[in-house]
C-alpha atoms as a PDB file:
ATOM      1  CA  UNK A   1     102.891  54.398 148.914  1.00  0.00           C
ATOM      2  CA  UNK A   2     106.540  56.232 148.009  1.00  0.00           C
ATOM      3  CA  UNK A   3     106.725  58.622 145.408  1.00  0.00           C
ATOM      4  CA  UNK A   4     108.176  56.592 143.311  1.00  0.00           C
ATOM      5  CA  UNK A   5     105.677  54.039 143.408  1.00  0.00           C
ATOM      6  CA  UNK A   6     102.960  56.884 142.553  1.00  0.00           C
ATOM      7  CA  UNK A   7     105.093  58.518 139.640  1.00  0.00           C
ATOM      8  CA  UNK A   8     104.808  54.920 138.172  1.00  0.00           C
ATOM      9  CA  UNK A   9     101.127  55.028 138.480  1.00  0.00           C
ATOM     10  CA  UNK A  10     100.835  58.142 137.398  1.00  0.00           C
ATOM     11  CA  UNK A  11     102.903  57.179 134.336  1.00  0.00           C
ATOM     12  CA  UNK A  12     100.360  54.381 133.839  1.00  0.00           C
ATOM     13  CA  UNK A  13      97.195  57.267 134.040  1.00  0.00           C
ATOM     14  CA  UNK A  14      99.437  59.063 131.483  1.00  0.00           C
ATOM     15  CA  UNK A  15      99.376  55.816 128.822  1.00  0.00           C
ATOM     16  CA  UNK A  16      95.368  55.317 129.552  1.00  0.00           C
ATOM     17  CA  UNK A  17      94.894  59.513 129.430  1.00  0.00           C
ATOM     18  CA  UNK A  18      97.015  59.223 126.193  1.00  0.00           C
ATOM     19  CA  UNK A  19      94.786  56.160 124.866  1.00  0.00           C
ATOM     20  CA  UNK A  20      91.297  57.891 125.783  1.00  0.00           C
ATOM     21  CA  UNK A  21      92.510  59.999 123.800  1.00  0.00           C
ATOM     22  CA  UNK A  22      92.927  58.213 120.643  1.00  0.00           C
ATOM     23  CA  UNK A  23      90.298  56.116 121.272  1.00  0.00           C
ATOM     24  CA  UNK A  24      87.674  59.275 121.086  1.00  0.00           C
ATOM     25  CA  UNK A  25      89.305  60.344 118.269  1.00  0.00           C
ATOM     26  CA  UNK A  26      88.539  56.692 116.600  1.00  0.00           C
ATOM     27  CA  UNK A  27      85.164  56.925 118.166  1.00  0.00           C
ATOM     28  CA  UNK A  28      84.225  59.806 115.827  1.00  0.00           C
ATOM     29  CA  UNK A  29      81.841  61.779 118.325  1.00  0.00           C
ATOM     30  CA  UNK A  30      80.532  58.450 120.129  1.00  0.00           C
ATOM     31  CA  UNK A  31      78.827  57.015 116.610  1.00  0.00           C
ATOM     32  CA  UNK A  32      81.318  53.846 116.858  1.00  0.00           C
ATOM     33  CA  UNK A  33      80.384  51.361 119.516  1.00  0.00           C
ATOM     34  CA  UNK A  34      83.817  49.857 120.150  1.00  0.00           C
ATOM     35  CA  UNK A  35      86.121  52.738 120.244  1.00  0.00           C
ATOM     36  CA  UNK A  36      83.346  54.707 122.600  1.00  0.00           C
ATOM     37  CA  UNK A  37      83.379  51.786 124.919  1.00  0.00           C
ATOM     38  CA  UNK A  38      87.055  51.624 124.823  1.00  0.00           C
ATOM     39  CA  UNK A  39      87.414  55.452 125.614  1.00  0.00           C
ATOM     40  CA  UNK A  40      84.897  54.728 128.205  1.00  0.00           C
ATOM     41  CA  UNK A  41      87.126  52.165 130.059  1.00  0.00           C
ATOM     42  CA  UNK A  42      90.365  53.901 129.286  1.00  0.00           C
ATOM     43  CA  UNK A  43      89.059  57.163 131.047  1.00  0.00           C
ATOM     44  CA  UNK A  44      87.841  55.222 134.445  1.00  0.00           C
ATOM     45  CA  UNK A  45      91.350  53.535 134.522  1.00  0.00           C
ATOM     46  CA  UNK A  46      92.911  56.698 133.690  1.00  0.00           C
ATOM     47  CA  UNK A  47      90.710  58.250 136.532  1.00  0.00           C
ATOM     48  CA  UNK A  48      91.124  55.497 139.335  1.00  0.00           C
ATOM     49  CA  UNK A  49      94.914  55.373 138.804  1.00  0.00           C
ATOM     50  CA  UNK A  50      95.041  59.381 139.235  1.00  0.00           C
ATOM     51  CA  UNK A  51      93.355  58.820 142.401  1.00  0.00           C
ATOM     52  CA  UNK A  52      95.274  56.817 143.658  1.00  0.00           C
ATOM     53  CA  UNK A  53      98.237  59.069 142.811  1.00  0.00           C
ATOM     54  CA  UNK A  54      96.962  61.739 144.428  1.00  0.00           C
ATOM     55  CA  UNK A  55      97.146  59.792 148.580  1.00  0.00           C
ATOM     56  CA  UNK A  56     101.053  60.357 147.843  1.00  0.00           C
ATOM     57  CA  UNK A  57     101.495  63.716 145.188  1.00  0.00           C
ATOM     58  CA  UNK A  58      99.584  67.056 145.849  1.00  0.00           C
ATOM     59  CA  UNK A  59      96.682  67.330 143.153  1.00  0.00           C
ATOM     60  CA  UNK A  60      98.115  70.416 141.969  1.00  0.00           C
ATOM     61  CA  UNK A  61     101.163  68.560 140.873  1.00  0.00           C
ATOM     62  CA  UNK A  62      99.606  65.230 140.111  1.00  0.00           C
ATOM     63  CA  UNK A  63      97.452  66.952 137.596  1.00  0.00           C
ATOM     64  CA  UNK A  64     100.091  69.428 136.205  1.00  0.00           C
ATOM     65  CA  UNK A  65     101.827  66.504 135.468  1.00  0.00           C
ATOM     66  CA  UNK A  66      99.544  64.317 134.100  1.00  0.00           C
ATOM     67  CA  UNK A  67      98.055  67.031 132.079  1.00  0.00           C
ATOM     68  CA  UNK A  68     101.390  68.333 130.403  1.00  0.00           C
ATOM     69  CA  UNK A  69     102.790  64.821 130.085  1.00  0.00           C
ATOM     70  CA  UNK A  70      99.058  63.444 128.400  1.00  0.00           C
ATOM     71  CA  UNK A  71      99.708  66.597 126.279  1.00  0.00           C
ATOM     72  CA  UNK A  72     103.074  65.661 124.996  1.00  0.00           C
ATOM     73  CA  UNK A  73     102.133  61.970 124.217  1.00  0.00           C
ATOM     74  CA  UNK A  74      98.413  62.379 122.397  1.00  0.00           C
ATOM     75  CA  UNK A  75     100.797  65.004 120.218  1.00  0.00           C
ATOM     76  CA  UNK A  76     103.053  62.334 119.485  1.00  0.00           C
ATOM     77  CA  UNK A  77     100.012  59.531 118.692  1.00  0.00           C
ATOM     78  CA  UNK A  78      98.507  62.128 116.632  1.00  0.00           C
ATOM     79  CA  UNK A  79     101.827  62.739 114.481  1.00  0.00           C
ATOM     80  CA  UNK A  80     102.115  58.870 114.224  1.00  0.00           C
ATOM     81  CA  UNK A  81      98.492  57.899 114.069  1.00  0.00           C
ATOM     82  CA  UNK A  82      96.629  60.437 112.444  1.00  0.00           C
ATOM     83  CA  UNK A  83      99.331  62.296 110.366  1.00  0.00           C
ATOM     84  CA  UNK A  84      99.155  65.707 112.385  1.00  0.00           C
ATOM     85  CA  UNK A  85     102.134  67.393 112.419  1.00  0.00           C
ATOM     86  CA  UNK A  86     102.434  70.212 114.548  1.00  0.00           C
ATOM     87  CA  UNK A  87     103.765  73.884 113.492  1.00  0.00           C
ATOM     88  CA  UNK A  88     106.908  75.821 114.753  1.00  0.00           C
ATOM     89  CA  UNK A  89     105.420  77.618 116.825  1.00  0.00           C
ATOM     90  CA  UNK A  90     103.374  74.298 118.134  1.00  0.00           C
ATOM     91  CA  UNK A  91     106.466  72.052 119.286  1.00  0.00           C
ATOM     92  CA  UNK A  92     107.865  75.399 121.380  1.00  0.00           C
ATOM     93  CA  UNK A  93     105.001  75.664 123.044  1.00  0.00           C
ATOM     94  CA  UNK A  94     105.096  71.891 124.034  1.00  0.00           C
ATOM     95  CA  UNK A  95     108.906  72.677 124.678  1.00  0.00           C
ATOM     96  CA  UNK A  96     107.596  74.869 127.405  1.00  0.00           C
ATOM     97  CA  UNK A  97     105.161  72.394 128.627  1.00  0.00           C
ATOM     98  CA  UNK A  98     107.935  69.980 129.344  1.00  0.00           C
ATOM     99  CA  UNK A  99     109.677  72.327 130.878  1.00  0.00           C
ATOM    100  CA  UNK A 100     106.858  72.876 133.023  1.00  0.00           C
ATOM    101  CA  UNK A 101     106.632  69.655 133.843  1.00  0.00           C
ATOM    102  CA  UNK A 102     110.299  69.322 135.414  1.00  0.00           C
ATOM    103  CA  UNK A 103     110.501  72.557 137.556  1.00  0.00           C
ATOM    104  CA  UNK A 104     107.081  71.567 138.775  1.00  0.00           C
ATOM    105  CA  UNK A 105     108.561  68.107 139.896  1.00  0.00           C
ATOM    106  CA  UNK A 106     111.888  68.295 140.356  1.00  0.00           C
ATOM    107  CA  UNK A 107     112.739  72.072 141.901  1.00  0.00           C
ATOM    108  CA  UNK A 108     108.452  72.498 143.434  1.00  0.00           C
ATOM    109  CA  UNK A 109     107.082  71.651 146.701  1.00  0.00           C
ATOM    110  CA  UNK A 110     106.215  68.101 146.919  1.00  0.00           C
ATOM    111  CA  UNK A 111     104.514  67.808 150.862  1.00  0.00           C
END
């Protein structure tokens, strides 16, 4: 598989990470059947697809990527879903996550 192949999968671990996510938040500490079951599959997806990124991308950046970009996007499902809006102080420290996320993949090491 290319690289560009696995950035697309790992795009598609960042939507289920990102989903998991909500879902656990919906699932109020496992108490809800249906949301905990749909966390549950989210999570193996999210899991499986990450694996599968990681025969192409280094772990190191496969997870610095996933984990920044999953980051960024349950921030944004929170602001939209659940009303949280996040602080000053908040969106330049996600600034600097994104950044992270670019020199890590665009100027780092990828073999």
């Amino acid at each position: 598989m290319g690289n560009f192949t696995a950035y697309i999968v790992l795009i598609i671990a960042v939507v289920l990470g990102t989903a998991a996510n909500g879902f656990a938040k919906g699932a109020q500490g496992f108490t809800l059947i249906f949301p905990s079951i749909l966390t549950a599959i989210t999570i193996v997806g999210c899991m499986y697809a990450l694996s599968i990124v990681m025969k192409s991308i280094p772990v190191g950046i496969t997870y610095a990527s996933f984990a920044g970009l999953c980051i960024i996007a349950t921030t944004i499902i929170g602001m939209y879903k659940f009303n949280q809006m996040p602080d000053f102080y908040t969106v330049i420290g996600l600034a600097l996550i994104i950044s992270g996320v670019l020199i890590v993949n665009l100027l780092g090491k990828t073999n």
